[in-house]
Protein backbone atom coordinates (compact mmCIF):
# COMPACT_ATOMS: atom_id res chain seq x y z
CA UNK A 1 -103.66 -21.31 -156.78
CA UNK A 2 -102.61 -24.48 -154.94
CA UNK A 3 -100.16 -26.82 -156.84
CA UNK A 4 -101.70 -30.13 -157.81
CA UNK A 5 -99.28 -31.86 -160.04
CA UNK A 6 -95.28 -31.94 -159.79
CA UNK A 7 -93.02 -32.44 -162.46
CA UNK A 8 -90.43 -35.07 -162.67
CA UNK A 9 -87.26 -32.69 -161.51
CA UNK A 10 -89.81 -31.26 -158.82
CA UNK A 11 -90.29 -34.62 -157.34
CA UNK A 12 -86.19 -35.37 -157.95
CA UNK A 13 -85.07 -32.50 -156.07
CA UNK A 14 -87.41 -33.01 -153.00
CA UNK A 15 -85.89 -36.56 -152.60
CA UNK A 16 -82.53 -35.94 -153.33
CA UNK A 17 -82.10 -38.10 -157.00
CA UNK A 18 -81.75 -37.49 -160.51
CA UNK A 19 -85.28 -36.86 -162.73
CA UNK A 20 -84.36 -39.97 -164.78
CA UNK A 21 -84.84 -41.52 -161.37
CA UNK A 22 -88.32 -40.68 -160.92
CA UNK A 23 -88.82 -41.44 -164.48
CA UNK A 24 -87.82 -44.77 -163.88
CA UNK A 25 -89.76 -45.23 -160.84
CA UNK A 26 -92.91 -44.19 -162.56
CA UNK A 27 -92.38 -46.93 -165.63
CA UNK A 28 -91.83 -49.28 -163.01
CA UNK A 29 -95.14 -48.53 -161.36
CA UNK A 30 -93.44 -47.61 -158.05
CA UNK A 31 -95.08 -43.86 -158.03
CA UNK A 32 -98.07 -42.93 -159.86
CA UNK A 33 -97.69 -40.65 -162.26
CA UNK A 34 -99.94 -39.10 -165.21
CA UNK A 35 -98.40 -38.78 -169.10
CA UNK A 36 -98.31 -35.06 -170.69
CA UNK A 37 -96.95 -35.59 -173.95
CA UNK A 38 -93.63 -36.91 -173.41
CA UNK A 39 -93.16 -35.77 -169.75
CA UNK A 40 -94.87 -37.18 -166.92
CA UNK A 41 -96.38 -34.95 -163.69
CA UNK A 42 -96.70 -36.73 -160.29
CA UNK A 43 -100.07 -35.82 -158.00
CA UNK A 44 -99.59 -33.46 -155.12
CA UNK A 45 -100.98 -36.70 -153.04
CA UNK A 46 -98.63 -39.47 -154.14
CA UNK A 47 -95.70 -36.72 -153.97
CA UNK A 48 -96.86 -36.59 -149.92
CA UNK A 49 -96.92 -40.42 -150.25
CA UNK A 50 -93.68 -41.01 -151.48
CA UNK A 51 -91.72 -38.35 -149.17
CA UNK A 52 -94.15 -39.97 -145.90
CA UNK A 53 -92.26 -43.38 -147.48
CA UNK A 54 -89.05 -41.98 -147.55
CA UNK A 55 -89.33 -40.33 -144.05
CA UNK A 56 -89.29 -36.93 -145.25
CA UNK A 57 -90.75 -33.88 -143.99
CA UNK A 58 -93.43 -32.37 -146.04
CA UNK A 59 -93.07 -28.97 -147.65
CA UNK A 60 -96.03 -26.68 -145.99
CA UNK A 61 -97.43 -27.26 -149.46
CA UNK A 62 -98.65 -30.68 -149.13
CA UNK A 63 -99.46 -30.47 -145.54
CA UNK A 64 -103.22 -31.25 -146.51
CA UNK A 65 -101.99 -34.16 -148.48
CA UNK A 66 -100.83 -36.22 -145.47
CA UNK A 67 -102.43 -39.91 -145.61
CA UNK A 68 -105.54 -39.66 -143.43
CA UNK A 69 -106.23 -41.94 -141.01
CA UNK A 70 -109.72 -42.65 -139.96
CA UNK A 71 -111.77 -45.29 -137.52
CA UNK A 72 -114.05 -47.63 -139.46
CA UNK A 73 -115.54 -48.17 -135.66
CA UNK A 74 -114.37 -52.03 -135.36
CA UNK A 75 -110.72 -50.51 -134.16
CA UNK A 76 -109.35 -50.94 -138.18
CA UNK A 77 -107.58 -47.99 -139.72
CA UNK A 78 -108.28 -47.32 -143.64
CA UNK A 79 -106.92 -44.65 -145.55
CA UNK A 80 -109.24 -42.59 -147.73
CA UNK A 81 -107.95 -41.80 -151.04
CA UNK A 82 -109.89 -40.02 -153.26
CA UNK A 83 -108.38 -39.68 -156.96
CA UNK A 84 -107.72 -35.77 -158.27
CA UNK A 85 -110.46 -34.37 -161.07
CA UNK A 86 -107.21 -34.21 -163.95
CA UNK A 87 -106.68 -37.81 -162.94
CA UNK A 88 -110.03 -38.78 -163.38
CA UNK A 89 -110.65 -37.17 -166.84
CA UNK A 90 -107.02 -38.98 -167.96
CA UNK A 91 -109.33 -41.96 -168.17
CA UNK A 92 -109.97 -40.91 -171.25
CA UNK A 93 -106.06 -41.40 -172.31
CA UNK A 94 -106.70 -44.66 -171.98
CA UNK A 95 -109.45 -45.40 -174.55
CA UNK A 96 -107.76 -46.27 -178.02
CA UNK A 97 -110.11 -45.37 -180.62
CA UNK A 98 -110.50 -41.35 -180.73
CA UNK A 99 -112.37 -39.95 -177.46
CA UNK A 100 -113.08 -36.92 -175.56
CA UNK A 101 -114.93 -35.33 -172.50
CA UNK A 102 -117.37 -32.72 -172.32
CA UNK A 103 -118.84 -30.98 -169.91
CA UNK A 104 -122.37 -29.47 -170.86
CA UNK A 105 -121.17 -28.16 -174.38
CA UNK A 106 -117.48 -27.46 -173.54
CA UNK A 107 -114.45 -29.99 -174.26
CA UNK A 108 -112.63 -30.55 -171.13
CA UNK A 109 -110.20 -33.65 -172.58
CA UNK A 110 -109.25 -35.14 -175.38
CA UNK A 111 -107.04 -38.26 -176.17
CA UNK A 112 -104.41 -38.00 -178.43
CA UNK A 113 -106.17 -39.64 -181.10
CA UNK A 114 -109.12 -37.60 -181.23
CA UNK A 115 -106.22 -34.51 -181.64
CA UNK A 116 -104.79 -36.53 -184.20
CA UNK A 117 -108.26 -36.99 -185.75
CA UNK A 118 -109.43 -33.46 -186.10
CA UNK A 119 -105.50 -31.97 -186.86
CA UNK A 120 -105.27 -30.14 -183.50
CA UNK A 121 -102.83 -30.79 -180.15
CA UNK A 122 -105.03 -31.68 -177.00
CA UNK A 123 -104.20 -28.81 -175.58
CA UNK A 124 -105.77 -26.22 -178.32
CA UNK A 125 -108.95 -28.72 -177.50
CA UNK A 126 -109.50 -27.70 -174.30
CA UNK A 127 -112.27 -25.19 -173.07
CA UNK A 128 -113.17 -25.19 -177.11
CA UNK A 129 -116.73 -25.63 -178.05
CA UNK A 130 -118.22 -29.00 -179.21
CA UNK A 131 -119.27 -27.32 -182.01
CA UNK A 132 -116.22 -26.10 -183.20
CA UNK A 133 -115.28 -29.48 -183.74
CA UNK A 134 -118.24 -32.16 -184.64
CA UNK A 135 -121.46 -30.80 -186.35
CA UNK A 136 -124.51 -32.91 -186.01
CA UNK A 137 -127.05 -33.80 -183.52
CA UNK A 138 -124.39 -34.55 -180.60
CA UNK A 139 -123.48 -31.38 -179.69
CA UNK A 140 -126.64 -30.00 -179.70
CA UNK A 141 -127.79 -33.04 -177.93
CA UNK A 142 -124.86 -32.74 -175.06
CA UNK A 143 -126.91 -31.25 -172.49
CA UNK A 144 -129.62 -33.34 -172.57
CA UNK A 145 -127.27 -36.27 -172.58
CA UNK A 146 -125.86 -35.23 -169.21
CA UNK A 147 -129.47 -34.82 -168.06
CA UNK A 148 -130.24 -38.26 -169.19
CA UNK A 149 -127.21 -39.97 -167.76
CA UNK A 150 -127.69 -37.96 -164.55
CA UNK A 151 -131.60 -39.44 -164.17
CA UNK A 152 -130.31 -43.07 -165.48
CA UNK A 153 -126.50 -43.47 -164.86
CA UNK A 154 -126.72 -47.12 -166.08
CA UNK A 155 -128.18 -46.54 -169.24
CA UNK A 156 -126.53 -48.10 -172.55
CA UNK A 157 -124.19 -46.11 -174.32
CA UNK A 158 -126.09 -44.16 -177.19
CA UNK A 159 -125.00 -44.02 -181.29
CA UNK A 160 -124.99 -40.71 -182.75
CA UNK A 161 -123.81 -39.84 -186.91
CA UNK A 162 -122.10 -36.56 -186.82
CA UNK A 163 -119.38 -34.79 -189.07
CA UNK A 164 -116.08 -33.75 -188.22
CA UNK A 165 -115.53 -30.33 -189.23
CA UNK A 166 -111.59 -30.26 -189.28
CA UNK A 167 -108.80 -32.52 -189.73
CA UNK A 168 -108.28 -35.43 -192.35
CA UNK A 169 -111.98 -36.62 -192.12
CA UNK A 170 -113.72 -33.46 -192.46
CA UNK A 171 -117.33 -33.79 -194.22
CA UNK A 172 -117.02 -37.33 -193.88
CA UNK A 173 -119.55 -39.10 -191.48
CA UNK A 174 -118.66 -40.90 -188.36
CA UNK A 175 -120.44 -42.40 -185.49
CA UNK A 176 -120.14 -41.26 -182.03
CA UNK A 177 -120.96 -43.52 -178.87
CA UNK A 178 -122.13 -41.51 -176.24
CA UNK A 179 -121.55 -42.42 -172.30
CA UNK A 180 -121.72 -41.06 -169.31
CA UNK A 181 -118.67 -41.12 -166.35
CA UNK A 182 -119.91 -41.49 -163.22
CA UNK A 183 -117.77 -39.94 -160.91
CA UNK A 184 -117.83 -36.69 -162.69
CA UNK A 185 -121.56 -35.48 -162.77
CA UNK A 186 -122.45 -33.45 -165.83
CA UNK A 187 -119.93 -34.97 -167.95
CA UNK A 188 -120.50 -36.77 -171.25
CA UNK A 189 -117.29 -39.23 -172.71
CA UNK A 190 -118.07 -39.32 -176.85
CA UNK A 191 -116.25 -42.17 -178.57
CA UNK A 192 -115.67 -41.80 -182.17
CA UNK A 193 -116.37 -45.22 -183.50
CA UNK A 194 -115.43 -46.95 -186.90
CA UNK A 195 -112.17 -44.76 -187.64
């Protein structure tokens, strides 16, 4: 399995500097780089960035990652970019109230106030059944959501009640927003509202 994401130290010894280095240059916004938990992991394509800034030869790794240059046909040069899938469903770390992102009937994110919410980490939350966690017409709804969204991607965002089935509001009924993300097809982002 190819290596998408690089840890702090990873990134450090490939340039030559200290972790806390990279760490810095991340809260600075001089690399991009995606939270997990405390730590932060670097994208296989911004780690070819950053070594292509510093003039530094790519590890046979990231060959694939080198910037691509291409002809728009009026002699400019762009560079495509196209953002990873993990960096894509992070989105969803970025949403305050509780949130997460299914796929068909099968969590594939969570923000860390949905964990907090239903008294799991994010982690345990992944790959686990909708079910498992909210009971009520959403999950059993999910698919045809997805189905919906992928016929009308611009429709409103739909209001569901639901339970949560763990965690400190068990029993207790909530309301769920329902959306659709449209650069991942098939995908579903449920906001739990009025927490």
């Amino acid at each position: 399995m190819e290596k998408s994401l690089f840890s702090t130290p990873e990134l450090a010894r490939l340039l030559g500097v200290f972790h806390t280095t990279i760490r810095r240059w991340i809260e600075q916004g001089k690399i991009r780089g995606i939270r997990v938990g405390r730590n932060y992991k670097i994208p296989a394509d911004e780690v070819a960035r950053v070594l292509n800034d510093h003039n530094l030869p790519l590890p046979e790794s990231l060959r694939k990652y080198e910037l691509g240059l291409t002809n728009d046909g009026e002699g400019l040069t762009a560079v495509r970019h196209r953002a990873s899938v993990l960096e894509k469903l992070l989105i969803v770390e970025e949403i305050e109230d509780p949130a997460l992102i299914c796929r068909k009937e099968t969590i594939l994110c969570a923000n860390q106030a949905f964990s907090n919410l239903v008294g799991s980490c994010q982690a345990d939350l992944i790959g686990q059944d909708v079910a498992d966690v909210i009971d009520g017409t959403v999950h059993e709804r999910l698919l045809d959501l997805a189905q919906e969204r992928r016929e009308d991607p611009d429709q409103s965002p739909r209001r569901y009640q639901a339970h949560l089935k763990r965690g400190k509001m068990a029993k207790k009924k909530i309301e769920i927003s329902t959306s659709s993300l449209k650069h991942l097809p098939d995908t579903v982002l449920l906001i739990v509202r009025g927490v």
